[in-house]
C-alpha atoms as a PDB file:
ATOM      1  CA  UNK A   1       0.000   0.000   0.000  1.00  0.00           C
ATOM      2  CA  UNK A   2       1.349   3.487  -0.889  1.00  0.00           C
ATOM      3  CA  UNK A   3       2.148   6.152   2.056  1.00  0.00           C
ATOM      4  CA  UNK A   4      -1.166   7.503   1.830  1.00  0.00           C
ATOM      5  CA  UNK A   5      -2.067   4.256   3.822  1.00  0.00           C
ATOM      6  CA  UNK A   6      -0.612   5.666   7.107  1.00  0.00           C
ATOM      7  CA  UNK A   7      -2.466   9.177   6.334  1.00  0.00           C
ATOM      8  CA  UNK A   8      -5.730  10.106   8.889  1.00  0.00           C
ATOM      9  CA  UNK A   9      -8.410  11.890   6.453  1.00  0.00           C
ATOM     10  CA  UNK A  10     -11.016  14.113   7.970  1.00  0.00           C
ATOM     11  CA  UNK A  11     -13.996  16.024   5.860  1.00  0.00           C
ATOM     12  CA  UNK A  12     -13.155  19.255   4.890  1.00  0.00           C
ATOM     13  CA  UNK A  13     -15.388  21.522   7.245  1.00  0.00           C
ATOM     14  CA  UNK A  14     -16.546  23.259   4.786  1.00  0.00           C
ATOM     15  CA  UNK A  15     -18.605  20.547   3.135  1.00  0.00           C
ATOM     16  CA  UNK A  16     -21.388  18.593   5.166  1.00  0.00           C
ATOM     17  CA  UNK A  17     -21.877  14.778   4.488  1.00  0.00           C
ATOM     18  CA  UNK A  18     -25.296  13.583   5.033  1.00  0.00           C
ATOM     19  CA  UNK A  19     -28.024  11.316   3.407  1.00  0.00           C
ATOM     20  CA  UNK A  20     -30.094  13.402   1.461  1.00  0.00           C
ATOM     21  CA  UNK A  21     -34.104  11.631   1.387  1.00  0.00           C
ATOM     22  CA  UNK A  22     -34.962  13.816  -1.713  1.00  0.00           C
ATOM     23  CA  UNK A  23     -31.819  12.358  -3.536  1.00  0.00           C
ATOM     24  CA  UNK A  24     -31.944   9.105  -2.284  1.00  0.00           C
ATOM     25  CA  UNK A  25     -28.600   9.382  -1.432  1.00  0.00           C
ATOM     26  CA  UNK A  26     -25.429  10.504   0.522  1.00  0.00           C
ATOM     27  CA  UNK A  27     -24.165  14.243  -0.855  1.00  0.00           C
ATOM     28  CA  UNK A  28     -21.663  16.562  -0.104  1.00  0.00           C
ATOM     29  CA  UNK A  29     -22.938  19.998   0.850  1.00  0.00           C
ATOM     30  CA  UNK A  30     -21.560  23.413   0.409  1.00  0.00           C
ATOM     31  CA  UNK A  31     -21.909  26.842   0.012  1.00  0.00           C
ATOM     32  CA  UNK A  32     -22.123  26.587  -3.533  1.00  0.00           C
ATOM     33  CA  UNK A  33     -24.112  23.385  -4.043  1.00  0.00           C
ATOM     34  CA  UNK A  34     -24.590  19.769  -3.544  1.00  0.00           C
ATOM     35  CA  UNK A  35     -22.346  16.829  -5.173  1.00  0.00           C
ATOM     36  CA  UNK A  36     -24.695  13.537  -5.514  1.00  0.00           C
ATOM     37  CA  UNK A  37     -22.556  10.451  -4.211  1.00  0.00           C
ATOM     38  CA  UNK A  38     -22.624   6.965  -5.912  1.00  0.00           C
ATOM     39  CA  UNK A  39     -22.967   3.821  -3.175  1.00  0.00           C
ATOM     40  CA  UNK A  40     -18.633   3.632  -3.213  1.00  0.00           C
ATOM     41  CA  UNK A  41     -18.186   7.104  -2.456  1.00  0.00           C
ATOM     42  CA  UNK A  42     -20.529   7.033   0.045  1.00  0.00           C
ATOM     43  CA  UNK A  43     -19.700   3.844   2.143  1.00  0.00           C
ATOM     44  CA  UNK A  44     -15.911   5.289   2.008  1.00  0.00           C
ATOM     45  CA  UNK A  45     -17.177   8.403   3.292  1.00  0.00           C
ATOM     46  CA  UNK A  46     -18.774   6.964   6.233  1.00  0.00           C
ATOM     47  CA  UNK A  47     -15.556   5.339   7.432  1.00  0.00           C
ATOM     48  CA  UNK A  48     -13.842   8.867   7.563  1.00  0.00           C
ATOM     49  CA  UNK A  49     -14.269   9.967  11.264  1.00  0.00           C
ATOM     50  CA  UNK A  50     -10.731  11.975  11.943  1.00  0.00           C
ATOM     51  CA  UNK A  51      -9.491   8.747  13.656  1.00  0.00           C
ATOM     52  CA  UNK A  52      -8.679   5.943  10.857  1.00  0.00           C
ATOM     53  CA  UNK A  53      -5.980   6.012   8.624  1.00  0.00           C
ATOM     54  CA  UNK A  54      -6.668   5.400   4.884  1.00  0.00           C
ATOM     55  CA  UNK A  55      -5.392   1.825   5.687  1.00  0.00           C
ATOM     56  CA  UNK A  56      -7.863   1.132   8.130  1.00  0.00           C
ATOM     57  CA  UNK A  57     -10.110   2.174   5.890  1.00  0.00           C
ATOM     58  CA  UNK A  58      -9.397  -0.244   3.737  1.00  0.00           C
ATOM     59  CA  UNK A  59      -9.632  -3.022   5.920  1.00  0.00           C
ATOM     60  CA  UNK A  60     -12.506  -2.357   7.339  1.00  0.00           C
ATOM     61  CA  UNK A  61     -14.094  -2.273   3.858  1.00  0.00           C
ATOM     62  CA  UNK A  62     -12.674  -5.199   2.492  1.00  0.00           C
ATOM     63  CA  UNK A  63     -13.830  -6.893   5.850  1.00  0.00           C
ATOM     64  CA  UNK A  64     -17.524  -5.450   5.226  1.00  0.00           C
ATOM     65  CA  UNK A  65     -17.080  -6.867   1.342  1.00  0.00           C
ATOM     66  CA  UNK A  66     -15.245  -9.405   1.293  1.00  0.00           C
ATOM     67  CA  UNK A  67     -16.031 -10.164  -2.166  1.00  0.00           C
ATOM     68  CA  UNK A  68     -15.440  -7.452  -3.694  1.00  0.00           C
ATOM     69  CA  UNK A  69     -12.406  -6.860  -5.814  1.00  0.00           C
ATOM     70  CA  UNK A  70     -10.017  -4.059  -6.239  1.00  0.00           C
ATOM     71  CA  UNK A  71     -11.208  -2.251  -2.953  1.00  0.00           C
ATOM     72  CA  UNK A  72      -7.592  -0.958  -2.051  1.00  0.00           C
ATOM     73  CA  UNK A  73      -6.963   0.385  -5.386  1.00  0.00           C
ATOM     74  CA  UNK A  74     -10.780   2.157  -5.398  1.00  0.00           C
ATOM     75  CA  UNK A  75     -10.162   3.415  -1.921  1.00  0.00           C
ATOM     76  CA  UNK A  76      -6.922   5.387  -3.077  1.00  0.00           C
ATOM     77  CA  UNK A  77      -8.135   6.407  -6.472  1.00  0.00           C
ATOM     78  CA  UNK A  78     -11.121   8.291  -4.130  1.00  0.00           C
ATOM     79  CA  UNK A  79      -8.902   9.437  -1.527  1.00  0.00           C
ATOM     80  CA  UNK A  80      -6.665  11.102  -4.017  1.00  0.00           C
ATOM     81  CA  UNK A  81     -10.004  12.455  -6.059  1.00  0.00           C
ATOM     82  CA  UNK A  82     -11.657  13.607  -2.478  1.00  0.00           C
ATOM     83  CA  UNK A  83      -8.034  15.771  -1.633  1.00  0.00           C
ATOM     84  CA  UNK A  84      -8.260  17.261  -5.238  1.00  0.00           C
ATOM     85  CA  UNK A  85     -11.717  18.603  -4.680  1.00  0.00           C
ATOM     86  CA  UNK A  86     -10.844  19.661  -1.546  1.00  0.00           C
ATOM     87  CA  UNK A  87     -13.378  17.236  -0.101  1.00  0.00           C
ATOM     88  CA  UNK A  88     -11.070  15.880   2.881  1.00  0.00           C
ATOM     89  CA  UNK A  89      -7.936  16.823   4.498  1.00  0.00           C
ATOM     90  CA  UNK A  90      -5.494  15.057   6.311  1.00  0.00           C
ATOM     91  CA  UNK A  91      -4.852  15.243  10.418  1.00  0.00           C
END
């Protein structure tokens, strides 16, 4: 796993992460709008709590789907998506 692994992300506070009934899903709100989630994003996102690292993370998804393949590489690509938009930061 790449050095991100050891890295604690945290949600940006100026976005707010919540289920949304209207959308039928989990979005990320801000002053300017609202960014729809797919089910990925979303079950990532609700593993970020400003206390597990990007590789715990990981594990604890891969525990939760254990069939699912790829998760470690998916989990990055977002991480490194979610820091570009500004979405997260690290502690």
């Amino acid at each position: 796993m790449s050095e991100l692994a050891s890295k604690v992300p945290k949600l940006n506070r100026l976005f707010k992460f919540q289920f949304e009934k209207a959308q039928d899903c989990y979005v990320l709100l801000f002053p300017e709008g609202m960014i729809k989630l797919n089910g990925s994003a979303s079950a990532i996102l609700l593993q970020v709590d400003g206390t597990k690292s990007v590789g715990d993370i990981v594990a604890a998804l891969q525990a939760e789907y254990p069939d699912a393949e790829g998760i470690e590489e998916d989990v990055l690509t977002f991480f490194e998506h979610a820091e570009q938009k500004r979405w997260i930061n690290y502690v």
